[in-house]
C-alpha atoms as a PDB file:
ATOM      1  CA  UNK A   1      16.127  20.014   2.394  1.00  0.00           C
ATOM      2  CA  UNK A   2      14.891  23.557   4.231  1.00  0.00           C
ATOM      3  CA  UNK A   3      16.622  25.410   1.601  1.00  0.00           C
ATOM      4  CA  UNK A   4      15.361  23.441  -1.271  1.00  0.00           C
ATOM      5  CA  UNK A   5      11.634  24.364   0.361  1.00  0.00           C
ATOM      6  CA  UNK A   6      12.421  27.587   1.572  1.00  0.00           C
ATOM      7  CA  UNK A   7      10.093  29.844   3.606  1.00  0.00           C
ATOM      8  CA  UNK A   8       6.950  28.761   1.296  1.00  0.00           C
ATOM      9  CA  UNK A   9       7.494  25.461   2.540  1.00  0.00           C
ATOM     10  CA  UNK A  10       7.445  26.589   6.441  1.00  0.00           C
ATOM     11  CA  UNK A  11       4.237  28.906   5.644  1.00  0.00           C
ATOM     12  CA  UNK A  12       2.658  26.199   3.716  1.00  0.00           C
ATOM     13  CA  UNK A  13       3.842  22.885   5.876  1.00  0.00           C
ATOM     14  CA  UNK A  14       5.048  24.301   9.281  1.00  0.00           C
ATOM     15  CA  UNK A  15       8.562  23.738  10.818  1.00  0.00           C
ATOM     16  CA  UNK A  16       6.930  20.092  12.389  1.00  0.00           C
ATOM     17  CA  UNK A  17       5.604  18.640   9.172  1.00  0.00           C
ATOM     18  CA  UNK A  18       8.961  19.800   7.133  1.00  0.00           C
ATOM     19  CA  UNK A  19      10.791  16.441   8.739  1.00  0.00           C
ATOM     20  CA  UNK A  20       7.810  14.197   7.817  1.00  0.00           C
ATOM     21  CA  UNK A  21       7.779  15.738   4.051  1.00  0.00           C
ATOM     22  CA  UNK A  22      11.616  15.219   3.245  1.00  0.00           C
ATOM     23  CA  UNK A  23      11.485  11.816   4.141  1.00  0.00           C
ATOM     24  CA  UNK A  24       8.603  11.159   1.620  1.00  0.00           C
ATOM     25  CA  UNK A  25      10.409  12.863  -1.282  1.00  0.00           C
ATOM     26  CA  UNK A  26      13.278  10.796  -0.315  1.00  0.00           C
ATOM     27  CA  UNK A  27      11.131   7.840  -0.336  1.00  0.00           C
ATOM     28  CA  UNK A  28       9.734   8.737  -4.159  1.00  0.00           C
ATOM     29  CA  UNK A  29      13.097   9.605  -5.101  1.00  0.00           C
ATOM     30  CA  UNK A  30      14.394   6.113  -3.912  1.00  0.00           C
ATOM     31  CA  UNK A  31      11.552   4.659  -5.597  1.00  0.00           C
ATOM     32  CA  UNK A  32      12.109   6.225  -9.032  1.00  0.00           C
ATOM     33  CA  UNK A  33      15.707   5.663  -8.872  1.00  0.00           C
ATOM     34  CA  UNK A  34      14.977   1.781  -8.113  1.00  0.00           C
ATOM     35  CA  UNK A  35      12.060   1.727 -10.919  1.00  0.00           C
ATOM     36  CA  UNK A  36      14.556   3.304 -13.226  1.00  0.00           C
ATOM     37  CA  UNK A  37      17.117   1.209 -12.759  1.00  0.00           C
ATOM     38  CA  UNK A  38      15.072  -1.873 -12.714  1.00  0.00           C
ATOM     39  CA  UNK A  39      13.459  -0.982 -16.367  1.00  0.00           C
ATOM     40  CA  UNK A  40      17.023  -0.597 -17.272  1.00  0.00           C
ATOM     41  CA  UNK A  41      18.244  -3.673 -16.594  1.00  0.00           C
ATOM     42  CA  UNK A  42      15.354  -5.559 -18.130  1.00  0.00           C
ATOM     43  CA  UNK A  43      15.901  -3.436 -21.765  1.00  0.00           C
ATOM     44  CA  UNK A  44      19.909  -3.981 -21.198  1.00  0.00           C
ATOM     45  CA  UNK A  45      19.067  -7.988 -20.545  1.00  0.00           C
ATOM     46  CA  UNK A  46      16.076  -7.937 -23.692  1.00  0.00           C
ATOM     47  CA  UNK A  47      19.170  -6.760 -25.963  1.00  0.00           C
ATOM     48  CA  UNK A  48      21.419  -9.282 -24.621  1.00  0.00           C
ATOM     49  CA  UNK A  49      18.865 -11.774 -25.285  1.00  0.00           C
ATOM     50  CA  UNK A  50      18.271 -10.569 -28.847  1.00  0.00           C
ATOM     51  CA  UNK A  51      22.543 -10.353 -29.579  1.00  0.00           C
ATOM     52  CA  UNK A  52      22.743 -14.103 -28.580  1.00  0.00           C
ATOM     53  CA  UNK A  53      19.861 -15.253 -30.916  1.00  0.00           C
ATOM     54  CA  UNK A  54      21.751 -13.232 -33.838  1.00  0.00           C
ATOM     55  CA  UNK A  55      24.728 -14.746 -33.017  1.00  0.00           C
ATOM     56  CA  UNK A  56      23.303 -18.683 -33.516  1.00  0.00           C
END
């Protein structure tokens, strides 16, 4: 993560707050990921839905 942030991050954050600020991108990554997939599955299950109403 330090090398994604680089020395900006340290002037702008500090060395003690650079801990505390990966693990909230990793939380909104995690989140994203997990919205992402959820919206996903609901479109792949809405087309599913729609292919076995064509087929009766």
């Amino acid at each position: 993560m330090l090398s994604t942030i680089g020395i900006p991050g340290l002037l702008l954050f500090g060395p003690s707050k650079l801990p505390q600020l990966g693990r909230a991108v990793g939380a909104t990554l995690h989140e994203f990921r997990s919205s992402a997939r959820h919206l996903t599955e609901e479109d792949e299950e809405k087309q599913d839905a729609g292919r076995r109403q064509e087929d009766h």
